[in-house]
C-alpha atoms as a PDB file:
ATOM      1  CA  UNK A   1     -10.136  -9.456   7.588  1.00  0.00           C
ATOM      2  CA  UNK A   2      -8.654  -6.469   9.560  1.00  0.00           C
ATOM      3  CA  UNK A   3      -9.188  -8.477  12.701  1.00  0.00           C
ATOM      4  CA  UNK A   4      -6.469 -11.006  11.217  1.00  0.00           C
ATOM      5  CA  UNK A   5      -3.724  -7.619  11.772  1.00  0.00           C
ATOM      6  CA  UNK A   6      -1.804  -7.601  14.789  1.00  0.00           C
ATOM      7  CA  UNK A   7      -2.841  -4.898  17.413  1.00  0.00           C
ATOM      8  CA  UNK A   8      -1.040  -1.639  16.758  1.00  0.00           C
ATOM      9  CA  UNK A   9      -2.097   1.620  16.882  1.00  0.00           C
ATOM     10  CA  UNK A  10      -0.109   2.760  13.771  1.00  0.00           C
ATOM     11  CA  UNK A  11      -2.018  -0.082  12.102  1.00  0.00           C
ATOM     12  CA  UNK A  12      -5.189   0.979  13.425  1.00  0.00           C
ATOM     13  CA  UNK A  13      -4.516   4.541  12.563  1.00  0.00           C
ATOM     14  CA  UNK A  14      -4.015   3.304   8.396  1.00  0.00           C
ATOM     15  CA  UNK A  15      -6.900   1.193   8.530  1.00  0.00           C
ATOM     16  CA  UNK A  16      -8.781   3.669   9.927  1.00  0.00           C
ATOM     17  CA  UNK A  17      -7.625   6.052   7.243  1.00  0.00           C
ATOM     18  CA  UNK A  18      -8.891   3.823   4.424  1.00  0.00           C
ATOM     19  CA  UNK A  19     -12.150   2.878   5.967  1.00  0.00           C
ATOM     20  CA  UNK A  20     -12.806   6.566   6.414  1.00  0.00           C
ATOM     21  CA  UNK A  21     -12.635   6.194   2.213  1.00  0.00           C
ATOM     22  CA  UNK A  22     -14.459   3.484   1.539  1.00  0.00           C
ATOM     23  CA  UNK A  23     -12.514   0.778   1.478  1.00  0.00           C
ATOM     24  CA  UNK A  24     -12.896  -2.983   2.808  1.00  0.00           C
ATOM     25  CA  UNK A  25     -10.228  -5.633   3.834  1.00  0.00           C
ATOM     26  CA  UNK A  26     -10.569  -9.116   2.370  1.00  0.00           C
ATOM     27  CA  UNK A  27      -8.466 -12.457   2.405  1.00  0.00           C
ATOM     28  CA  UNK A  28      -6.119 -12.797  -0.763  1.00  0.00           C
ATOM     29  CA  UNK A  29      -6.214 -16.178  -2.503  1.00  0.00           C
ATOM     30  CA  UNK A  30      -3.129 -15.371  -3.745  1.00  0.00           C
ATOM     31  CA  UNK A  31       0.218 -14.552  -1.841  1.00  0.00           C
ATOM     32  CA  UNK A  32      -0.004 -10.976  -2.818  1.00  0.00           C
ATOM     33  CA  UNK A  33      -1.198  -7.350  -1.255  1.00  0.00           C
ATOM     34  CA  UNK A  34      -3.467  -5.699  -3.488  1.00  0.00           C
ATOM     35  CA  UNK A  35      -6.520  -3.039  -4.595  1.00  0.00           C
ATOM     36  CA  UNK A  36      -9.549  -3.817  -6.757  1.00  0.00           C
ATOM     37  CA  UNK A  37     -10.452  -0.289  -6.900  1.00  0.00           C
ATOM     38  CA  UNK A  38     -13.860  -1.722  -8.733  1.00  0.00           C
ATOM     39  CA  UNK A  39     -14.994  -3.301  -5.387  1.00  0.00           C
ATOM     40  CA  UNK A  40     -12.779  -0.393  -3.262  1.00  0.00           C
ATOM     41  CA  UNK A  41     -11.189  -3.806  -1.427  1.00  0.00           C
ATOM     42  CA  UNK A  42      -7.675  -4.328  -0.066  1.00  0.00           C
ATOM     43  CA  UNK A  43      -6.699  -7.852  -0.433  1.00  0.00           C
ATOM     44  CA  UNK A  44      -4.510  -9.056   2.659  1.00  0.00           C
ATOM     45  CA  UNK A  45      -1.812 -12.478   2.530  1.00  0.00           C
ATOM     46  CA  UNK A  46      -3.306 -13.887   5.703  1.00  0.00           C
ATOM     47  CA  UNK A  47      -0.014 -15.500   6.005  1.00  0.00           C
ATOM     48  CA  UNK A  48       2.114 -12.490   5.655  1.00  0.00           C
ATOM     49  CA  UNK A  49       0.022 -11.359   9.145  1.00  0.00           C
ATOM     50  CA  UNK A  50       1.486 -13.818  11.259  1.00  0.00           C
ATOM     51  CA  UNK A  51       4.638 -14.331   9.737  1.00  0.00           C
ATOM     52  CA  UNK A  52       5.914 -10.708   8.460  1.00  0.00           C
ATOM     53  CA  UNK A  53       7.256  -7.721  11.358  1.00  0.00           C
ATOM     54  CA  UNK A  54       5.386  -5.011  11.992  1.00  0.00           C
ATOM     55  CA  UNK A  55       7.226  -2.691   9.550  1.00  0.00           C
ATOM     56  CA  UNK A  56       6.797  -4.639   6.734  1.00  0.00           C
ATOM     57  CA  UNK A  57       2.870  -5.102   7.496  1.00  0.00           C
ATOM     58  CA  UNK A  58       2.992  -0.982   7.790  1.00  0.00           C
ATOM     59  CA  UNK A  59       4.599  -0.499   4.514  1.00  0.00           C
ATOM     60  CA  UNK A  60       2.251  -2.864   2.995  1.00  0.00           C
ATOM     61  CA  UNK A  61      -0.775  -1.073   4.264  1.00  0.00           C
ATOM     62  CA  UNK A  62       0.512   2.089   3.629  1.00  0.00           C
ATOM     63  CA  UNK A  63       1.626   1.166  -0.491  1.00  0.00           C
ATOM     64  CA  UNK A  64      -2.087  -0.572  -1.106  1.00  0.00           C
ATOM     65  CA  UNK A  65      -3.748   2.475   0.385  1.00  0.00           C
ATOM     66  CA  UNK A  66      -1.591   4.571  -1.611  1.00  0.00           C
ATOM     67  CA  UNK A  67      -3.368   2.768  -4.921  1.00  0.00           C
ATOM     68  CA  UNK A  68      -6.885   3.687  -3.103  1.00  0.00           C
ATOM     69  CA  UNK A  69      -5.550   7.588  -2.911  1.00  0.00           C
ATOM     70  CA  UNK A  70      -3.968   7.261  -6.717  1.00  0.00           C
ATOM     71  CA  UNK A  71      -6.884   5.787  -8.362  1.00  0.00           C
ATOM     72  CA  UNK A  72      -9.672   8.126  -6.552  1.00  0.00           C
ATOM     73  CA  UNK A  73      -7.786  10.884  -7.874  1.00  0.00           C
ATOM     74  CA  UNK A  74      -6.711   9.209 -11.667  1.00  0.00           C
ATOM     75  CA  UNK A  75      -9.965   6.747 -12.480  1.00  0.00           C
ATOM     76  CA  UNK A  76      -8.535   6.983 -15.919  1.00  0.00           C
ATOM     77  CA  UNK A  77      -5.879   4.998 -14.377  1.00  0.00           C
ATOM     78  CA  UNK A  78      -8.063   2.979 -12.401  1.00  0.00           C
ATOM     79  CA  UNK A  79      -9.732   1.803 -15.303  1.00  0.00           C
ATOM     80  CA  UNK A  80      -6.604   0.723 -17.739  1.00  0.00           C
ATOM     81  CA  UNK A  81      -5.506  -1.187 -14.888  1.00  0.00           C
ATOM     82  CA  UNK A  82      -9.001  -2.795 -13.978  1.00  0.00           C
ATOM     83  CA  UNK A  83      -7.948  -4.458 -17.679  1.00  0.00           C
ATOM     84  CA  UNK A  84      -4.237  -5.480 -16.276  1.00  0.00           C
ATOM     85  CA  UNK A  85      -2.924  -8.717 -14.939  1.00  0.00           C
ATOM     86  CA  UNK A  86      -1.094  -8.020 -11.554  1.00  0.00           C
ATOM     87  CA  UNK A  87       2.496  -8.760 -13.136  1.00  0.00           C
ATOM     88  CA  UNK A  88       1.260  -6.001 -15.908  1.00  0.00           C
ATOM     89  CA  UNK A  89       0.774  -3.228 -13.536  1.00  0.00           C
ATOM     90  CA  UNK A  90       3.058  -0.615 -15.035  1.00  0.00           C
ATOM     91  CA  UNK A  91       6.167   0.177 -12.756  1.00  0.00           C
ATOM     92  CA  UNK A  92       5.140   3.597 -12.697  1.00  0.00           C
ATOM     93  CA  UNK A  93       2.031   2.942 -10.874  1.00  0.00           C
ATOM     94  CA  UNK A  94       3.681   0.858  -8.095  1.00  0.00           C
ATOM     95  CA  UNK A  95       6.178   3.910  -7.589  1.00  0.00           C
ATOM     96  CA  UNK A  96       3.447   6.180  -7.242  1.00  0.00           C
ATOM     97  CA  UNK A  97       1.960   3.947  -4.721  1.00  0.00           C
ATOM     98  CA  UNK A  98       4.746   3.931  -2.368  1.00  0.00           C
ATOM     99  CA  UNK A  99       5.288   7.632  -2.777  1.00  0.00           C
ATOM    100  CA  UNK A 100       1.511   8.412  -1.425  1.00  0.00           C
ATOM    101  CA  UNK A 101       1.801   5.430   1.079  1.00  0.00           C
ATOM    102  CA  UNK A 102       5.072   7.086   2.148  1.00  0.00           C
ATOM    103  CA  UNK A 103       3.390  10.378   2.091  1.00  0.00           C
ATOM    104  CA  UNK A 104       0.655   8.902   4.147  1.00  0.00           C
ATOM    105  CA  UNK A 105       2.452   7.931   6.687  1.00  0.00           C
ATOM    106  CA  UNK A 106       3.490  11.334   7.466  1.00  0.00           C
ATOM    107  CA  UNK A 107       0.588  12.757   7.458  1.00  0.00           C
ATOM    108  CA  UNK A 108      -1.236  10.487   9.641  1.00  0.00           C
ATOM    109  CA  UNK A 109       1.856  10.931  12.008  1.00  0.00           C
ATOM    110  CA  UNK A 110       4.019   7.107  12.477  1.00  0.00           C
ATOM    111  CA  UNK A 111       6.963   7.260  13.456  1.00  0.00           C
ATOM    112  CA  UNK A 112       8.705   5.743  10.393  1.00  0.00           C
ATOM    113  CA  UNK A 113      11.789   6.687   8.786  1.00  0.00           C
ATOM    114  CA  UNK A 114      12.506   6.253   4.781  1.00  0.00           C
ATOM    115  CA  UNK A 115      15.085   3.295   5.703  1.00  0.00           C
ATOM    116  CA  UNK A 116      12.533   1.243   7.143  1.00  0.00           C
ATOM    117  CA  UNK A 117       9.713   1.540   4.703  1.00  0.00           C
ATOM    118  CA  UNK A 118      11.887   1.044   1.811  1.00  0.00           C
ATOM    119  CA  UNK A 119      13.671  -1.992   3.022  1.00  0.00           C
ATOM    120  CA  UNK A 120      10.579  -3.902   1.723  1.00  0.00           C
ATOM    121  CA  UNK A 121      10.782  -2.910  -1.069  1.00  0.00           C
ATOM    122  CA  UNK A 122      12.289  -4.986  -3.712  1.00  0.00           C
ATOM    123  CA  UNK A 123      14.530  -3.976  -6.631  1.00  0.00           C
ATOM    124  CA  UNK A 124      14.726  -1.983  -9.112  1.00  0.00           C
ATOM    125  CA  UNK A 125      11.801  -0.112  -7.657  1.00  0.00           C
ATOM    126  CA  UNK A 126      13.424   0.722  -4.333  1.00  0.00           C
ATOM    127  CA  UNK A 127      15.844   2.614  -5.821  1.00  0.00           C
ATOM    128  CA  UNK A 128      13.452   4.820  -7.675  1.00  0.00           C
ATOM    129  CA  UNK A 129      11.351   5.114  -4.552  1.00  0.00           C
ATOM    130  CA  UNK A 130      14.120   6.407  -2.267  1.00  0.00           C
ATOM    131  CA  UNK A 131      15.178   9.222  -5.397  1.00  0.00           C
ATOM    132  CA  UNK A 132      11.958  10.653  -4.995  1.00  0.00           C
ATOM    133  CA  UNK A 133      11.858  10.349  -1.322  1.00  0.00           C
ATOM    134  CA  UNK A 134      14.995  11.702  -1.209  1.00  0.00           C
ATOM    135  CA  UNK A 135      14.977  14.353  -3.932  1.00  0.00           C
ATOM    136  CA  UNK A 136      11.429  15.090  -4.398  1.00  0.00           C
ATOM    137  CA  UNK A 137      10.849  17.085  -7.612  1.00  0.00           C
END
């Protein structure tokens, strides 16, 4: 599935990161991102790949690899949500996503500011995301 992402090296660098971990990339049937930490797969919107910019494609990556990161070190968490429809995923946990994708990001060293991975994210959680990115505790 990874093949189906555009050729970038900050791309490369993430995926990289979560193979390292474990972690495979698969085709979503649904137009959604998202983790089955039960299989350790990343589910991809093939269409988002050739219709989204780079920096929303980072961000992406970045939030679903922050689940992979959050539910290694919480399976408690991994496990109430294995029970979850995706539109019941508690707030919290998407927030907490972002923050370690965000956190990620630096780490691994792309050049990407807060304004640009937060203007994918939708509301209200965007505003949540840049207090703690702003004002972490």
């Amino acid at each position: 599935m990874e093949r189906y992402l555009p050729e970038n090296q900050f791309i490369n660098t993430l995926i990289y990161y979560a193979k390292r971990r474990g972690v495979k990339f698969s085709h979503s049937r649904t137009p959604l991102w998202y983790y089955r930490p039960d299989t350790r797969t990343i589910y991809l919107w093939k269409e988002d790949l050739r219709s989204q910019p780079l920096e929303f494609l980072i961000t992406a990556l970045a939030h679903e690899i922050g689940h992979v990161v959050d539910f290694d070190l919480n399976p408690d968490k991994a496990r109430v949500i294995a029970c979850l429809g995706v539109d019941e995923v508690p707030e919290e946990v998407e927030i907490n996503a972002f923050l370690i994708g965000f956190k990620i990001i630096r780490d691994l060293k792309i050049p990407f500011s807060v304004s640009h991975y937060v203007q994918w994210i939708s509301e209200p959680l965007k505003k949540r995301v840049i207090s703690f990115l702003v004002n972490p505790i």
